[in-house]
PDB file of N, CA and C in Angstrom:
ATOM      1  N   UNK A   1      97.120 123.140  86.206  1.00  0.00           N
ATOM      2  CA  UNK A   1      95.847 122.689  86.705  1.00  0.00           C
ATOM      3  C   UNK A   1      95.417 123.621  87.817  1.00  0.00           C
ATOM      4  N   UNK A   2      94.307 123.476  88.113  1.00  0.00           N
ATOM      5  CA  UNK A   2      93.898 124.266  89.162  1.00  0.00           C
ATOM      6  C   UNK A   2      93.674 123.534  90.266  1.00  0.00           C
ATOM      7  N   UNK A   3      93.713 124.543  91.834  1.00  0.00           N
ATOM      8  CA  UNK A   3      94.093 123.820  93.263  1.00  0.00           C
ATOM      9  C   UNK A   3      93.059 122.752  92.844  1.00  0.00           C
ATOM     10  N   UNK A   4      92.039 122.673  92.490  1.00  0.00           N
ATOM     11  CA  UNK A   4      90.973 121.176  92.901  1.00  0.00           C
ATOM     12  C   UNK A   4      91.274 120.572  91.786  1.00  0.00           C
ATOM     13  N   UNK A   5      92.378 120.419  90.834  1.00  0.00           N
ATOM     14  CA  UNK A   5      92.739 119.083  90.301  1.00  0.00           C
ATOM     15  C   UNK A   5      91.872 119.235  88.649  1.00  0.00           C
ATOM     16  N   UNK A   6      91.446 120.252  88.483  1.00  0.00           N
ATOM     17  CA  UNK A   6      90.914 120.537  86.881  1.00  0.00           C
ATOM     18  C   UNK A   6      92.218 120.738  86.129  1.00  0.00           C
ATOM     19  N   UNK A   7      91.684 119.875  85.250  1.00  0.00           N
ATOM     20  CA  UNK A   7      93.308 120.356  84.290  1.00  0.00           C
ATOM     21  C   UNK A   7      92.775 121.405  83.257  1.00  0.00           C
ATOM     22  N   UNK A   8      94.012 122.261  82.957  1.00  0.00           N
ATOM     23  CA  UNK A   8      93.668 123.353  82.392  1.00  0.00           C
ATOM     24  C   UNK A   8      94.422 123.606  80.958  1.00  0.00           C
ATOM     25  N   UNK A   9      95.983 122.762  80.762  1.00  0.00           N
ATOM     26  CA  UNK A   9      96.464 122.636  79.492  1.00  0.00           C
ATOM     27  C   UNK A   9      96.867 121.445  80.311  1.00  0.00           C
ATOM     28  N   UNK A  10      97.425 120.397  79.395  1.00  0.00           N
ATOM     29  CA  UNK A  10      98.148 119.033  79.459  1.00  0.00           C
ATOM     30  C   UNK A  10      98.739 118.613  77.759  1.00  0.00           C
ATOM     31  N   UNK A  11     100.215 118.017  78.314  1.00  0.00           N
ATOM     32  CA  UNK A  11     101.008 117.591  77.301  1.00  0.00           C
ATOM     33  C   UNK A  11     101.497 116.759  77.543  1.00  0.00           C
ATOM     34  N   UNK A  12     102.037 115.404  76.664  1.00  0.00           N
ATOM     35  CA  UNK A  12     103.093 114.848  77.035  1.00  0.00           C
ATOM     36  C   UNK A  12     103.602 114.494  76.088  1.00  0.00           C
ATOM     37  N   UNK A  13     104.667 113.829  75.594  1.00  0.00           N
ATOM     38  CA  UNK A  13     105.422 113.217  74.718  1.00  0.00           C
ATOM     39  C   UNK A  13     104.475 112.050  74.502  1.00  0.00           C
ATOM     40  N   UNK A  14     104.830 111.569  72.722  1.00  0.00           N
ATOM     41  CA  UNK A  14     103.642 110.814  72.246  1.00  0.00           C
ATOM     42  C   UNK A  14     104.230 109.176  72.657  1.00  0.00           C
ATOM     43  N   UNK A  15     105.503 109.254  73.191  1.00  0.00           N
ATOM     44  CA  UNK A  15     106.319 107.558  73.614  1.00  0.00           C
ATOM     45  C   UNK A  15     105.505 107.467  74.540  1.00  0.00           C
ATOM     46  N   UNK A  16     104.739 107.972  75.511  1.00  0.00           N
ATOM     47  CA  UNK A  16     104.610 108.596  76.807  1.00  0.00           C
ATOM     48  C   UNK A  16     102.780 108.159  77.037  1.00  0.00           C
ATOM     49  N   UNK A  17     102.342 106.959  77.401  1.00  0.00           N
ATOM     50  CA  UNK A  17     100.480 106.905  77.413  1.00  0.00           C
ATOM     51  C   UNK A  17     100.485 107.193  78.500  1.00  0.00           C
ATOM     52  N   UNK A  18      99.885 108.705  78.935  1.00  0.00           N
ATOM     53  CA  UNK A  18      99.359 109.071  80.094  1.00  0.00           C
ATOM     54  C   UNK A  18      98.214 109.943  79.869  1.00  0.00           C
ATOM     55  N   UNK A  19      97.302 109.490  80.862  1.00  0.00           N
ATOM     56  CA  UNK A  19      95.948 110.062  80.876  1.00  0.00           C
ATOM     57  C   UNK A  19      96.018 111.673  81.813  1.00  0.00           C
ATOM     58  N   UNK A  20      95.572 112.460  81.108  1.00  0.00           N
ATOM     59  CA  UNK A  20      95.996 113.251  81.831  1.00  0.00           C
ATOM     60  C   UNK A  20      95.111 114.129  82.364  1.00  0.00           C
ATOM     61  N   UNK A  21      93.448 113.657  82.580  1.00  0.00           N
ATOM     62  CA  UNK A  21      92.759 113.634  83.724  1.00  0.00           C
ATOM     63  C   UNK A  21      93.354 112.605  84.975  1.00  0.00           C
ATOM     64  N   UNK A  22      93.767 111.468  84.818  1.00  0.00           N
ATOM     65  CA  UNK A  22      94.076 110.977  85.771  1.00  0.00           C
ATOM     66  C   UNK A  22      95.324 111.367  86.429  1.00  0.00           C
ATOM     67  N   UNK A  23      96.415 111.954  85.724  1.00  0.00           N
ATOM     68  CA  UNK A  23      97.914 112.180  86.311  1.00  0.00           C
ATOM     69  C   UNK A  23      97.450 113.592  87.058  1.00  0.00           C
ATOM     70  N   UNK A  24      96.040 114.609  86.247  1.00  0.00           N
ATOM     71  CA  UNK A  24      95.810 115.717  87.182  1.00  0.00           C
ATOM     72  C   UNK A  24      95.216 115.448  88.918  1.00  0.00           C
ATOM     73  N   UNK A  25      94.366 114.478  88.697  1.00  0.00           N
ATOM     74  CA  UNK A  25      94.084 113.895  89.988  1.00  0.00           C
ATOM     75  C   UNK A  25      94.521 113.790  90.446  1.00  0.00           C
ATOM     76  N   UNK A  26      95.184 112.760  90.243  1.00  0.00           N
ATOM     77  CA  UNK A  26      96.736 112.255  90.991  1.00  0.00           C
ATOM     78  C   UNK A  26      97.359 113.388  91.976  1.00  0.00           C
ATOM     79  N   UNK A  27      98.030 114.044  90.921  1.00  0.00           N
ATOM     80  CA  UNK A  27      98.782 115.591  91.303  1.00  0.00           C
ATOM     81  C   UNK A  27      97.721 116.420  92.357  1.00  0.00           C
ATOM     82  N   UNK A  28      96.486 116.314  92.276  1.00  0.00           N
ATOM     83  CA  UNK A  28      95.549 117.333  92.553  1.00  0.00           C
ATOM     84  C   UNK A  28      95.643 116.758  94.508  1.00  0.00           C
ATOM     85  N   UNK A  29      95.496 115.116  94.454  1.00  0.00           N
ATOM     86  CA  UNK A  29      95.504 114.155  96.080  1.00  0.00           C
ATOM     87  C   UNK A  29      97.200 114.451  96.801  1.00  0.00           C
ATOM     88  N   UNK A  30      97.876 114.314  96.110  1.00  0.00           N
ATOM     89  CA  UNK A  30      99.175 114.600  96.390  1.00  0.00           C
ATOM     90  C   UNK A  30      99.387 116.406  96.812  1.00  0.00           C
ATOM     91  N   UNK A  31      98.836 117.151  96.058  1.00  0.00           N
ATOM     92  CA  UNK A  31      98.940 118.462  96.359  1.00  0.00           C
ATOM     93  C   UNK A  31      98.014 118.514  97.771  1.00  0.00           C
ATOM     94  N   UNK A  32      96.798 118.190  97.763  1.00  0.00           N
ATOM     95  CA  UNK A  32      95.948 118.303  99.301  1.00  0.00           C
ATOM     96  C   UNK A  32      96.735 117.403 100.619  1.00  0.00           C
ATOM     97  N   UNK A  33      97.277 117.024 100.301  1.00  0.00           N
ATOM     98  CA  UNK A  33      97.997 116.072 101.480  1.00  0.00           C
ATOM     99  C   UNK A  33      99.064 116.987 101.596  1.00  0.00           C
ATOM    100  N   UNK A  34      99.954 117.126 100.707  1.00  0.00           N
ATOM    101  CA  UNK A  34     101.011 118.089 101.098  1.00  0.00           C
ATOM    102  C   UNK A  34     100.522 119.714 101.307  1.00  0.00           C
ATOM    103  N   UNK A  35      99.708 120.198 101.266  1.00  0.00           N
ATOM    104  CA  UNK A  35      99.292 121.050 101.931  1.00  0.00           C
ATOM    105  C   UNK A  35      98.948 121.327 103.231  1.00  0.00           C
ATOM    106  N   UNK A  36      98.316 120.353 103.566  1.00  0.00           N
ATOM    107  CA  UNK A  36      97.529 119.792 104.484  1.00  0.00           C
ATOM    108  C   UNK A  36      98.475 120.053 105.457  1.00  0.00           C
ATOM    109  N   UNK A  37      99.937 118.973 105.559  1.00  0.00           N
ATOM    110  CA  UNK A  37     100.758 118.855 105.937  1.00  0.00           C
ATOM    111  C   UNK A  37     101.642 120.238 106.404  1.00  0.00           C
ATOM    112  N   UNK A  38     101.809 120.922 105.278  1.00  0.00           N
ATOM    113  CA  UNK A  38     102.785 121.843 105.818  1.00  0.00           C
ATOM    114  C   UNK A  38     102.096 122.795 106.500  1.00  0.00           C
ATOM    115  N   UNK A  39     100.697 122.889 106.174  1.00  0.00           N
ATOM    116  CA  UNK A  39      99.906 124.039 106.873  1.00  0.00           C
ATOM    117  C   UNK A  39      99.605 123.353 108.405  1.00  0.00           C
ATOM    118  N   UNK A  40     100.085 122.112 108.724  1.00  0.00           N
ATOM    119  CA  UNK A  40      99.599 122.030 110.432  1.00  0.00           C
ATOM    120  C   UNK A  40     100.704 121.916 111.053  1.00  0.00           C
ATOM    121  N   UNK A  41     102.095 121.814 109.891  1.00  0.00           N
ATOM    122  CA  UNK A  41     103.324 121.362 110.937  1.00  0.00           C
ATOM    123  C   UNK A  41     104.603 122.701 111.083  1.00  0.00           C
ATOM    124  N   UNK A  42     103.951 123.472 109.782  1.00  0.00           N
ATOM    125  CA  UNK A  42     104.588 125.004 109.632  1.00  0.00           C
ATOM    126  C   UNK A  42     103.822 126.393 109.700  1.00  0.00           C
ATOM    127  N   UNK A  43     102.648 125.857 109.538  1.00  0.00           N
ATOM    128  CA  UNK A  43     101.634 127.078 109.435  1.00  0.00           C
ATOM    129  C   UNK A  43     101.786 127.946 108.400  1.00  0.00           C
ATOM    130  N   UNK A  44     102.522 127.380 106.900  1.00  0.00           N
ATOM    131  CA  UNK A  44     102.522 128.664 105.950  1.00  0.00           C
ATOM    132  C   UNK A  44     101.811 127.994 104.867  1.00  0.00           C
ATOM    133  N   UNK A  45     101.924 128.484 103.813  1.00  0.00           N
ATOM    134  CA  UNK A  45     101.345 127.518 102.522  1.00  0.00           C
ATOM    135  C   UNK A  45     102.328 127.447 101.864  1.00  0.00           C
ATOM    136  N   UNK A  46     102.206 126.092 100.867  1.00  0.00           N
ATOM    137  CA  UNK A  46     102.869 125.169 100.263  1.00  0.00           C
ATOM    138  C   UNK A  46     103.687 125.784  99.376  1.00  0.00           C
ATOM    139  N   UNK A  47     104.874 125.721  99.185  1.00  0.00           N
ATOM    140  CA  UNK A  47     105.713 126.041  97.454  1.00  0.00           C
ATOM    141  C   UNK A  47     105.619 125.160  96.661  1.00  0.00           C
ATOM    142  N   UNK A  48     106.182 123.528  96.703  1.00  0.00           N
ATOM    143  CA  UNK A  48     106.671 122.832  96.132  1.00  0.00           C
ATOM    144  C   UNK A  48     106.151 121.252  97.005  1.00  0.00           C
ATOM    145  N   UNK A  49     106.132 120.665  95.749  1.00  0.00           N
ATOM    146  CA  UNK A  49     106.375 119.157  96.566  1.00  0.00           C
ATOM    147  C   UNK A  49     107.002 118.366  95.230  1.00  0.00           C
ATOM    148  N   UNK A  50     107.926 117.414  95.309  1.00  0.00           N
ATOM    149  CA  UNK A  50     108.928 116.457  94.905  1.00  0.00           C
ATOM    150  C   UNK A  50     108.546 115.553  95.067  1.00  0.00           C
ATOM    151  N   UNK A  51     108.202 114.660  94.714  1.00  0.00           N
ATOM    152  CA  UNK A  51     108.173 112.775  94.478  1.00  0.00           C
ATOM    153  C   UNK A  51     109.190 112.105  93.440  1.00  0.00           C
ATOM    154  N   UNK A  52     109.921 111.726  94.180  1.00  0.00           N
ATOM    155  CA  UNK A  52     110.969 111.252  93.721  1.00  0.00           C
ATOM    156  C   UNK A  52     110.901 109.226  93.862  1.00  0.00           C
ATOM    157  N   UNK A  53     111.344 108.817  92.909  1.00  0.00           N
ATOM    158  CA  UNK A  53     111.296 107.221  92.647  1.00  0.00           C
ATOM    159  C   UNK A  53     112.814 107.086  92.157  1.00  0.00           C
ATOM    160  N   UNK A  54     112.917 105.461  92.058  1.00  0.00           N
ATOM    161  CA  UNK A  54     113.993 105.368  91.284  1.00  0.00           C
ATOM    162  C   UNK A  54     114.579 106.463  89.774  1.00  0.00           C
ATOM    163  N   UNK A  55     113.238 105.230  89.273  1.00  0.00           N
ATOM    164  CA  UNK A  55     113.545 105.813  87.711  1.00  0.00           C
ATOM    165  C   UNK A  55     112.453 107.194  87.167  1.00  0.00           C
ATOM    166  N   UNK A  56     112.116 108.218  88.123  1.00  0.00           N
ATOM    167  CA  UNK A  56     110.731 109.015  87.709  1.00  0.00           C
ATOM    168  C   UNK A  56     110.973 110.326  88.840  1.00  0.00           C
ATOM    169  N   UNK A  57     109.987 110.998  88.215  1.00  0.00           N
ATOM    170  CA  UNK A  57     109.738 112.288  89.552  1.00  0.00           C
ATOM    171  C   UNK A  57     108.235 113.070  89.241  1.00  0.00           C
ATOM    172  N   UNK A  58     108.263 113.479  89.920  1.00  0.00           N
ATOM    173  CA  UNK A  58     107.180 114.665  89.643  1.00  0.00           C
ATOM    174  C   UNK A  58     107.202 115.489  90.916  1.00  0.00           C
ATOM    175  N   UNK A  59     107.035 116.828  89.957  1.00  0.00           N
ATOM    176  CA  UNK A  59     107.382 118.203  90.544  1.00  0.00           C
ATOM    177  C   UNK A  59     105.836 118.740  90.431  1.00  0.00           C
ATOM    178  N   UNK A  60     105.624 119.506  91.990  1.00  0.00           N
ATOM    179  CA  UNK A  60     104.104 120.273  92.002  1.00  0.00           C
ATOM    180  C   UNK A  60     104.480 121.444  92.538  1.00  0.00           C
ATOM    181  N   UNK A  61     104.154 122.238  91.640  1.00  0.00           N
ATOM    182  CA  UNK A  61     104.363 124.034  91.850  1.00  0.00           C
ATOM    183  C   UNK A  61     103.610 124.939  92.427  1.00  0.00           C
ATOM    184  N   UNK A  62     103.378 125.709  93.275  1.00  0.00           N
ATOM    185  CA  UNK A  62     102.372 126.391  93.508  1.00  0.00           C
ATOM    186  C   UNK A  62     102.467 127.574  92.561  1.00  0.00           C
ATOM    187  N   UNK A  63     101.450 128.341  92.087  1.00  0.00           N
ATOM    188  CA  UNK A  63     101.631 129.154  91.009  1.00  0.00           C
ATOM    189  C   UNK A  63     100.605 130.277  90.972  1.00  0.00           C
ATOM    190  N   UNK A  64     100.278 130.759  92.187  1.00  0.00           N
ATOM    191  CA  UNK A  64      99.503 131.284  92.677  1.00  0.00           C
ATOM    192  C   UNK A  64      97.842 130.549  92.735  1.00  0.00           C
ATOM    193  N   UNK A  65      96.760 131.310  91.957  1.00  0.00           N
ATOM    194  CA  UNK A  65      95.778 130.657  92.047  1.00  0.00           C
ATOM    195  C   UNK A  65      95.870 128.994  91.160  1.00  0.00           C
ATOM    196  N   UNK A  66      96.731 128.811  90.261  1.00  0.00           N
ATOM    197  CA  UNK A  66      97.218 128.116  89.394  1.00  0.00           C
ATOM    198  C   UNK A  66      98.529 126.613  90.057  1.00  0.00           C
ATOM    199  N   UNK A  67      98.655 125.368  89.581  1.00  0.00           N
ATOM    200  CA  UNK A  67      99.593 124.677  90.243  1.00  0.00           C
ATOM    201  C   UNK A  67     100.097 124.290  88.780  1.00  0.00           C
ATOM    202  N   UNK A  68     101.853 124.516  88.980  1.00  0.00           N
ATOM    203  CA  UNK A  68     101.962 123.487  87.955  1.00  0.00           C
ATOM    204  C   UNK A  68     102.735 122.313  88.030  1.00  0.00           C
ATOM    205  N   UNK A  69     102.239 120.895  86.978  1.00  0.00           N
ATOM    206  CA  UNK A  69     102.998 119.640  87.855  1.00  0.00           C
ATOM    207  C   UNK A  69     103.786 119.739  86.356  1.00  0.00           C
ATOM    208  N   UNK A  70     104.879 118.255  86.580  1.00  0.00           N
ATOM    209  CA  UNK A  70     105.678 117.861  85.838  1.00  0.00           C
ATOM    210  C   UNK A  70     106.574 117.000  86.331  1.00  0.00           C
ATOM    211  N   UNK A  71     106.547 115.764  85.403  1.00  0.00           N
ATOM    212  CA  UNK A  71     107.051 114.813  85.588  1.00  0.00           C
ATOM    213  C   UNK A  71     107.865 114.163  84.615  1.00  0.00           C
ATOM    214  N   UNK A  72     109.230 113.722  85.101  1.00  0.00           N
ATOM    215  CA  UNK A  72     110.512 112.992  84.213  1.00  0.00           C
ATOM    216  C   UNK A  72     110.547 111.562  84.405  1.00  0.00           C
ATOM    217  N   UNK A  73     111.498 110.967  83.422  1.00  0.00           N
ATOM    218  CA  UNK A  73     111.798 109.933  83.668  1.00  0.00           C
ATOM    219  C   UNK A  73     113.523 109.970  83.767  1.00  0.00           C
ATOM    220  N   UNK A  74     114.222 111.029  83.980  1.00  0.00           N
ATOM    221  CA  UNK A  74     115.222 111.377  83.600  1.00  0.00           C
ATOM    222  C   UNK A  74     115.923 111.927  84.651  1.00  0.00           C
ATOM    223  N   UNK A  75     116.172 111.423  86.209  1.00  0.00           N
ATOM    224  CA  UNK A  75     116.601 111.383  87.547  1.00  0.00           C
ATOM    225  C   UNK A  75     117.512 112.483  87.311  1.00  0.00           C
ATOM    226  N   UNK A  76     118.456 112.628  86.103  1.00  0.00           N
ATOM    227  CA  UNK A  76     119.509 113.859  86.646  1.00  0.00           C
ATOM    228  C   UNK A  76     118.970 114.935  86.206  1.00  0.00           C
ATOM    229  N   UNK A  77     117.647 115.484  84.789  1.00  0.00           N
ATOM    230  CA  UNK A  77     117.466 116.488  84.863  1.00  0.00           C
ATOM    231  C   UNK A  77     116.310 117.246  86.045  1.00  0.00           C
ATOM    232  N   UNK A  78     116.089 116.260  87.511  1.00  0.00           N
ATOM    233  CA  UNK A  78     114.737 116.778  88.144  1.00  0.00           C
ATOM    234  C   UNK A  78     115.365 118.170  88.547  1.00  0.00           C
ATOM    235  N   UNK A  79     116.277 118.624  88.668  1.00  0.00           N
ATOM    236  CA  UNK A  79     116.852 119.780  89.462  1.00  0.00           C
ATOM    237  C   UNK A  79     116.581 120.717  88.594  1.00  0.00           C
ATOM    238  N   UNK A  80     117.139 120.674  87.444  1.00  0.00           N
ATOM    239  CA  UNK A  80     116.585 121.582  86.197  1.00  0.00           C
ATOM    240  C   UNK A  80     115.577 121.824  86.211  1.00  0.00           C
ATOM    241  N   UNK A  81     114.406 120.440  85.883  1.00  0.00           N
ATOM    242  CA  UNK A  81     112.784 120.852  85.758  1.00  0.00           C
ATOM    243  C   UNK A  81     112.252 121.901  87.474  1.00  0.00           C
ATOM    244  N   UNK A  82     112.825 121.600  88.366  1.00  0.00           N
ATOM    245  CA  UNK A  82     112.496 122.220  89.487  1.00  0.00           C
ATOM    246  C   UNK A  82     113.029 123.743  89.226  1.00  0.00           C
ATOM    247  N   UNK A  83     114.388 123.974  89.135  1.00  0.00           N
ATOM    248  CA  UNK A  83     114.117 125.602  88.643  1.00  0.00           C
ATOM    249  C   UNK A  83     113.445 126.117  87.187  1.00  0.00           C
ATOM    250  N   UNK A  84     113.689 125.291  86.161  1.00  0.00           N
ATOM    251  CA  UNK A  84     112.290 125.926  85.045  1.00  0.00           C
ATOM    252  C   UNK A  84     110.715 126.310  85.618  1.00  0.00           C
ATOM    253  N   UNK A  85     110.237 125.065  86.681  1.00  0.00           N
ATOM    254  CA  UNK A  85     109.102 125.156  87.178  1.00  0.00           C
ATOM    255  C   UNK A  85     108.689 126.372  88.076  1.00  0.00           C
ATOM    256  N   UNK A  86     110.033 126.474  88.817  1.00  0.00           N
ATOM    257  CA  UNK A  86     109.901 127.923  89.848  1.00  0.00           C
ATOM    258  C   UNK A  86     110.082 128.472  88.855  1.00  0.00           C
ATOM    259  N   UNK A  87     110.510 128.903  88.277  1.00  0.00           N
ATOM    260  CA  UNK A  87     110.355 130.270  87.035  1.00  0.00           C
ATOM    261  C   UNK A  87     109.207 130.380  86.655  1.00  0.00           C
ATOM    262  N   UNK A  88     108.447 129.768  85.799  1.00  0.00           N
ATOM    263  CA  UNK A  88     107.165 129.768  85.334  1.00  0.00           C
ATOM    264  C   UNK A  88     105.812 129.856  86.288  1.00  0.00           C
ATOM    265  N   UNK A  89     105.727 129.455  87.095  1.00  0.00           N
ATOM    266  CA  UNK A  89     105.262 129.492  88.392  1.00  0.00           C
ATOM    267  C   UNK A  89     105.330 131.285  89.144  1.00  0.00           C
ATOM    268  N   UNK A  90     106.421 131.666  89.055  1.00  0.00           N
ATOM    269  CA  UNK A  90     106.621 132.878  89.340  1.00  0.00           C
ATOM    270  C   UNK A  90     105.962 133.958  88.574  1.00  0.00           C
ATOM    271  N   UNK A  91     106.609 133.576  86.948  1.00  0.00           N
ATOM    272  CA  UNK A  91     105.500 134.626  85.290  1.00  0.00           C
ATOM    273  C   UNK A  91     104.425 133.848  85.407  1.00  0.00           C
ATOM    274  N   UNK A  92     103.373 133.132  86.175  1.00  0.00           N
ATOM    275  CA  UNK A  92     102.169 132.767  85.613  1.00  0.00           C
ATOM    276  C   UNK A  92     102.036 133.485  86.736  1.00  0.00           C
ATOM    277  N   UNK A  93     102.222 133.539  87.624  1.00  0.00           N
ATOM    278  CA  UNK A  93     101.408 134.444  89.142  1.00  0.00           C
ATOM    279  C   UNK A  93     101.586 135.799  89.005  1.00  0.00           C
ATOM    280  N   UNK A  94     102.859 136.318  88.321  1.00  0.00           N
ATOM    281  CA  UNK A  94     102.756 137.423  87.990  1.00  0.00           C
ATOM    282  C   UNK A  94     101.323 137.891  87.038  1.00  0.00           C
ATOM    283  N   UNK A  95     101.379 137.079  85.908  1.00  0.00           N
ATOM    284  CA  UNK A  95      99.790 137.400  85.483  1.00  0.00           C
ATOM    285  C   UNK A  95      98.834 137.282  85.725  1.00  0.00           C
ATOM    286  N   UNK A  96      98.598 136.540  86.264  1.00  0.00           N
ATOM    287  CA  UNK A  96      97.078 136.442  86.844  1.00  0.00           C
ATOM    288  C   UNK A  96      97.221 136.932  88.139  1.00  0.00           C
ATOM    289  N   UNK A  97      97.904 137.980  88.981  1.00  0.00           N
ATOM    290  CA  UNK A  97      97.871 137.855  90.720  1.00  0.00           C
ATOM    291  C   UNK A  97      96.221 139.288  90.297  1.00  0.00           C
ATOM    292  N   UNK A  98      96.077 139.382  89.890  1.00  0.00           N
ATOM    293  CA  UNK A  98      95.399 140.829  90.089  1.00  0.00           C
ATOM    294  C   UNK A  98      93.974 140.484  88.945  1.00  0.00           C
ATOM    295  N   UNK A  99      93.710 139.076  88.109  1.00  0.00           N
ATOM    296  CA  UNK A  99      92.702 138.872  87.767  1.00  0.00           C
ATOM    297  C   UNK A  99      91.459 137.989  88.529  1.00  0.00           C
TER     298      UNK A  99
END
């Protein structure tokens, strides 16, 4: 999605009813707050933010001009999805840093 919360591809598993204008929103209020945040209490810009629940997570990537989210229901693989996400995050900024 992009920083203001446009979604730009969306998927999910078909067990799975999620709207995914609304989960971009979502992601999009959660990303401005945690920005917000680290830019007045660290002064740098954002990498990552984690929301973690019992049974759920969601991961928000910074990805240069690009964010990408993702969310489990599956508590032991969030560590995994967090380094797949920094990876991809890394080859999507690589392509687009110069368009």
């Amino acid at each position: 999605m992009s920083f203001e919360g446009y979604q730009i591809a969306f998927s999910a598993l078909p067990q799975y009813h999620v709207d995914g204008d609304q989960f971009c929103g979502l992601a999009s209020a959660l990303l401005m707050t945690g920005r917000s945040t680290i830019q007045t209490l660290f002064q740098e810009d954002l990498s990552e933010i984690i929301v973690r629940a019992e049974n759920g997570y969601i991961v928000i990537t910074n990805a240069g001009r690009l964010v990408i989210v993702c969310a489990g229901t599956i508590i032991d693989t969030l560590m995994k999805s967090v380094k797949v996400m920094r990876i991809a995050a890394k080859n999507l900024y690589k392509i687009f840093e110069n368009r």
